[in-house]
C-alpha atoms as a PDB file:
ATOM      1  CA  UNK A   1     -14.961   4.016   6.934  1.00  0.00           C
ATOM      2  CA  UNK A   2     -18.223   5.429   6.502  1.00  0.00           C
ATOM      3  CA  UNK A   3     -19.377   6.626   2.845  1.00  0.00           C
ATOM      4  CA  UNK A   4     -21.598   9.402   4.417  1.00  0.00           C
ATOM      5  CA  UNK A   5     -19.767  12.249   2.112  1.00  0.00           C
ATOM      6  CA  UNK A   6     -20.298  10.537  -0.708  1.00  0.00           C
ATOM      7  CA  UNK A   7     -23.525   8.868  -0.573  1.00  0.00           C
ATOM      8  CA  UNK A   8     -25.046  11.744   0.375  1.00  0.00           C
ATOM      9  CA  UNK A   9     -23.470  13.959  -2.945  1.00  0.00           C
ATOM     10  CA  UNK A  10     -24.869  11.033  -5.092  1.00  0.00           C
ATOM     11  CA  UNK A  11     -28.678  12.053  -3.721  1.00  0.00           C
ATOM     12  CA  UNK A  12     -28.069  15.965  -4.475  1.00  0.00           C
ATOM     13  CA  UNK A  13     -27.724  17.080  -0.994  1.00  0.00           C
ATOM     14  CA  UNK A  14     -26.010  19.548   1.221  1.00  0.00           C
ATOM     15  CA  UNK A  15     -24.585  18.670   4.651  1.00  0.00           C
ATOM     16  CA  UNK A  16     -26.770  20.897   5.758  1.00  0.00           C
ATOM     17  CA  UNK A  17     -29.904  19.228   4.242  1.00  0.00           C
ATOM     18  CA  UNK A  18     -28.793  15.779   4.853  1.00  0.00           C
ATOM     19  CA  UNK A  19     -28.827  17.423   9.446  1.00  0.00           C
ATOM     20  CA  UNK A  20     -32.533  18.923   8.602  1.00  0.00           C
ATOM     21  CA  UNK A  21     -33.552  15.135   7.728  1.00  0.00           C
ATOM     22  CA  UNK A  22     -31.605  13.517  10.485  1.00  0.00           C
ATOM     23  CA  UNK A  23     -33.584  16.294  12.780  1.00  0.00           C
ATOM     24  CA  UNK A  24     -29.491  17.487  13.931  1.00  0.00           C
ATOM     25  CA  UNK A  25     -27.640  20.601  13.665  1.00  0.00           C
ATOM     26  CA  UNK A  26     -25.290  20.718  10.549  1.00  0.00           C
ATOM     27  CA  UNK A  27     -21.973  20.484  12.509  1.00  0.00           C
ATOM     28  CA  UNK A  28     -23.500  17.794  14.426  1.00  0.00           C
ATOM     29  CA  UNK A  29     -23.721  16.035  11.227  1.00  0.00           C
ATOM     30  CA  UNK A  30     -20.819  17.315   9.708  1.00  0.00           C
ATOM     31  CA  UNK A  31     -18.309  15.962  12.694  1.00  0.00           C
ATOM     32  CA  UNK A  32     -19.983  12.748  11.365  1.00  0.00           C
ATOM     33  CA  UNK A  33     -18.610  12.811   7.904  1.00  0.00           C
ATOM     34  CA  UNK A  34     -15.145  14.071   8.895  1.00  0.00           C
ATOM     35  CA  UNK A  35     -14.824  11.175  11.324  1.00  0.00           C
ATOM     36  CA  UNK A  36     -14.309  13.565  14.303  1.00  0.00           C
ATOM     37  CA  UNK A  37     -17.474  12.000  16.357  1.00  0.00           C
ATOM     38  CA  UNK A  38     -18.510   8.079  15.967  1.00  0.00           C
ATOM     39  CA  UNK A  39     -22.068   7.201  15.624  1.00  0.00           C
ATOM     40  CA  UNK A  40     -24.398   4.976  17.386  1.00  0.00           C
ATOM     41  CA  UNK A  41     -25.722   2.294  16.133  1.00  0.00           C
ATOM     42  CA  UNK A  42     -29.129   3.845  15.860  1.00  0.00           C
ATOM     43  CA  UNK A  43     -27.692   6.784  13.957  1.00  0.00           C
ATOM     44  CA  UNK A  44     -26.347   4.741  11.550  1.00  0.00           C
ATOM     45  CA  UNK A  45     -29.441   3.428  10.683  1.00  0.00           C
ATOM     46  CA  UNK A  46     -31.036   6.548  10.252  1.00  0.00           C
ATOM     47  CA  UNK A  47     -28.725   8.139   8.155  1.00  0.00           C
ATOM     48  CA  UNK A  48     -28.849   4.270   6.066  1.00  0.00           C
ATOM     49  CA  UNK A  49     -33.383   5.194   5.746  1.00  0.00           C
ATOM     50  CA  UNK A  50     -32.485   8.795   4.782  1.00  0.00           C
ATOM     51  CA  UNK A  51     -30.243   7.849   1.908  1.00  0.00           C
ATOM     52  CA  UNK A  52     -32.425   4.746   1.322  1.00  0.00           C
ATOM     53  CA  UNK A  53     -29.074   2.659   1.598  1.00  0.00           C
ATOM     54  CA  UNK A  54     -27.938  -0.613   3.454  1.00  0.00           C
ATOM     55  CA  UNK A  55     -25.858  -0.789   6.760  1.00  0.00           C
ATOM     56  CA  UNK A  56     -23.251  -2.103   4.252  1.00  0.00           C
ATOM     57  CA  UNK A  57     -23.195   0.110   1.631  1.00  0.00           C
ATOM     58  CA  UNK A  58     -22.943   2.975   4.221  1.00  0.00           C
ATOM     59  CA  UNK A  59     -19.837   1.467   5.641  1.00  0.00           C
ATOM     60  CA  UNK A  60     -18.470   0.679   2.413  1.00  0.00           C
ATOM     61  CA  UNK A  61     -18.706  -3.121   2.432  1.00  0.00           C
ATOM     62  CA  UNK A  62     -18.884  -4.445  -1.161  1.00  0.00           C
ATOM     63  CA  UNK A  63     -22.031  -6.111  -1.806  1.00  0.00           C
ATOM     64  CA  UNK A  64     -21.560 -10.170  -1.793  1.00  0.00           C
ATOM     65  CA  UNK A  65     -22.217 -12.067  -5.218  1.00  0.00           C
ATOM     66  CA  UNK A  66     -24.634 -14.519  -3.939  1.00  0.00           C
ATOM     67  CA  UNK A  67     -27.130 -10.887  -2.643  1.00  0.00           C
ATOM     68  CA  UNK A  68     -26.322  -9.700  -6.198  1.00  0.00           C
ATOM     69  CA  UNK A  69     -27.493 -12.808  -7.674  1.00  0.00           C
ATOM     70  CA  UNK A  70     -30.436 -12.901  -5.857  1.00  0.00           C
ATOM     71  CA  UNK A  71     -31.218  -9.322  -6.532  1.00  0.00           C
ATOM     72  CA  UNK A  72     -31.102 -10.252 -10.516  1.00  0.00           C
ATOM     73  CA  UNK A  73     -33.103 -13.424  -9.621  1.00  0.00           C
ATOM     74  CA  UNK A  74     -36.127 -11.664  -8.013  1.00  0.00           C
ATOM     75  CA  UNK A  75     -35.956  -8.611 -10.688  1.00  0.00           C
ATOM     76  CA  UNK A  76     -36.119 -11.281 -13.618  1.00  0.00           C
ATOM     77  CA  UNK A  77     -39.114 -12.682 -11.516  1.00  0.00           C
ATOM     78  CA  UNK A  78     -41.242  -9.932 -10.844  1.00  0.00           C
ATOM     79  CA  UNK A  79     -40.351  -8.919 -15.152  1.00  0.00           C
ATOM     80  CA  UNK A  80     -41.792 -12.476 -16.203  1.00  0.00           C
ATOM     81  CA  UNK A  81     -44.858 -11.793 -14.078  1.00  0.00           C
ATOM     82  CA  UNK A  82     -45.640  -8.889 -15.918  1.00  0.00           C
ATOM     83  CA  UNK A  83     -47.795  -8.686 -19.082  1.00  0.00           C
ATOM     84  CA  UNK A  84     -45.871  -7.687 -22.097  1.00  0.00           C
ATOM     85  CA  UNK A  85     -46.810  -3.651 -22.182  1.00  0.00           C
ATOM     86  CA  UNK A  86     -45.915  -3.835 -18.067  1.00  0.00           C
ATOM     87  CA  UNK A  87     -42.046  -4.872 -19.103  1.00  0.00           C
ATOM     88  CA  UNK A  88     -41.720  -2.403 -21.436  1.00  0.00           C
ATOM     89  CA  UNK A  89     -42.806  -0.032 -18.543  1.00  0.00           C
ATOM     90  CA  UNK A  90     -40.489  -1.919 -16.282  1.00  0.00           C
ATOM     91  CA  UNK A  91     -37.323  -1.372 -18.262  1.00  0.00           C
ATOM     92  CA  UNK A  92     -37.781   2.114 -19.043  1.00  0.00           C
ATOM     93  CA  UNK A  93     -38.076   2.571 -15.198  1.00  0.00           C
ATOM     94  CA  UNK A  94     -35.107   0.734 -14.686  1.00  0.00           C
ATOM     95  CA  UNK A  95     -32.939   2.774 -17.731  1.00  0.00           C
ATOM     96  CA  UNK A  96     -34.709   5.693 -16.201  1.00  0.00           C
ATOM     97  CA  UNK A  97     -33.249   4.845 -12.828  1.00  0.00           C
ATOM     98  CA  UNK A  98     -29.882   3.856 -14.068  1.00  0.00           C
ATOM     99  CA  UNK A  99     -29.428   7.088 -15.785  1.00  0.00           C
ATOM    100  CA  UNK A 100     -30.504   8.910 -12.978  1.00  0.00           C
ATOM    101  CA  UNK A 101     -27.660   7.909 -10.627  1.00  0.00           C
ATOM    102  CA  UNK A 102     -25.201   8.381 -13.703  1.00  0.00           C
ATOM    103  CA  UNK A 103     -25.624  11.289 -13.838  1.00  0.00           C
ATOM    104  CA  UNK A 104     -25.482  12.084  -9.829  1.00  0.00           C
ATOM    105  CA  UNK A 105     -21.967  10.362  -9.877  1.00  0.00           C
ATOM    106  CA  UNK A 106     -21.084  12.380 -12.376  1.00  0.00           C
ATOM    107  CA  UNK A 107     -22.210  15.260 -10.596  1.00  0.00           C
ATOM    108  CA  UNK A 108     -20.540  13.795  -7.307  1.00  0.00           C
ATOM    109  CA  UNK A 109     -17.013  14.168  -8.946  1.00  0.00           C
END
C-alpha cells in the first residue's frame, strides 16, 4: 500500500499542493491516496522526486539492514573527511535535520 497520505503530511503539505507539484488536478491526486485509481509506474516516481523519497519507502517497504549499514558507513566517511570545525557543522545539520522531521511526525498525528 502506498504511504502517499502520510508521506506527504510529514513534508507540510496539502493534497492540493502535493497535485500543483505533480502538475494534476487535486482529485486526480486525491483518487491516488484513497486507492480508488492505481498509478503508473512513471507516476510513482514522480510523486517518490516530489517528496524526495525512495520507490520503497513510498510503498512502504522497510528499508533492508545491509542499505542502512551502508548509509551509516558513507555518513561516518564523508564526517572523517571533514576538518574538525566542518563536523561540528555536520552534526548540527544532522540534529537540525532530525528535529525537523520530529517535529513533522508529530504534526502528522
Amino acid at each position: 500500500m502506498l504511504q502517499l497520505k502520510r508521506l506527504r503530511k510529514e513534508r507540510g503539505m496539502t493534497a492540493r499542493e502535493m497535485a500543483a507539484k505533480l502538475g494534476m488536478k487535486a482529485d486526480t491526486y486525491g483518487k491516488w491516496e484513497y486507492g480508488v485509481n492505481g498509478m503508473s509506474i512513471e507516476n510513482v516516481c514522480a510523486v517518490a522526486d516530489v517528496l524526495d523519497v525512495t520507490l520503497d519507502e513510498l510503498v512502504g517497504r522497510p528499508v533492508s539492514v545491509s542499505a542502512l549499514a551502508e548509509r551509516k558507513t558513507y555518513l561516518t566517511n564523508l564526517y572523517e573527511r571533514c576538518e574538525d570545525g566542518r563536523r561540528d557543522t555536520l552534526i548540527k545539520t544532522a540534529e537540525s535535520f532530525a528535529e525537523l522531521d520530529s517535529l513533522r511526525q508529530k504534526g502528522a498525528r
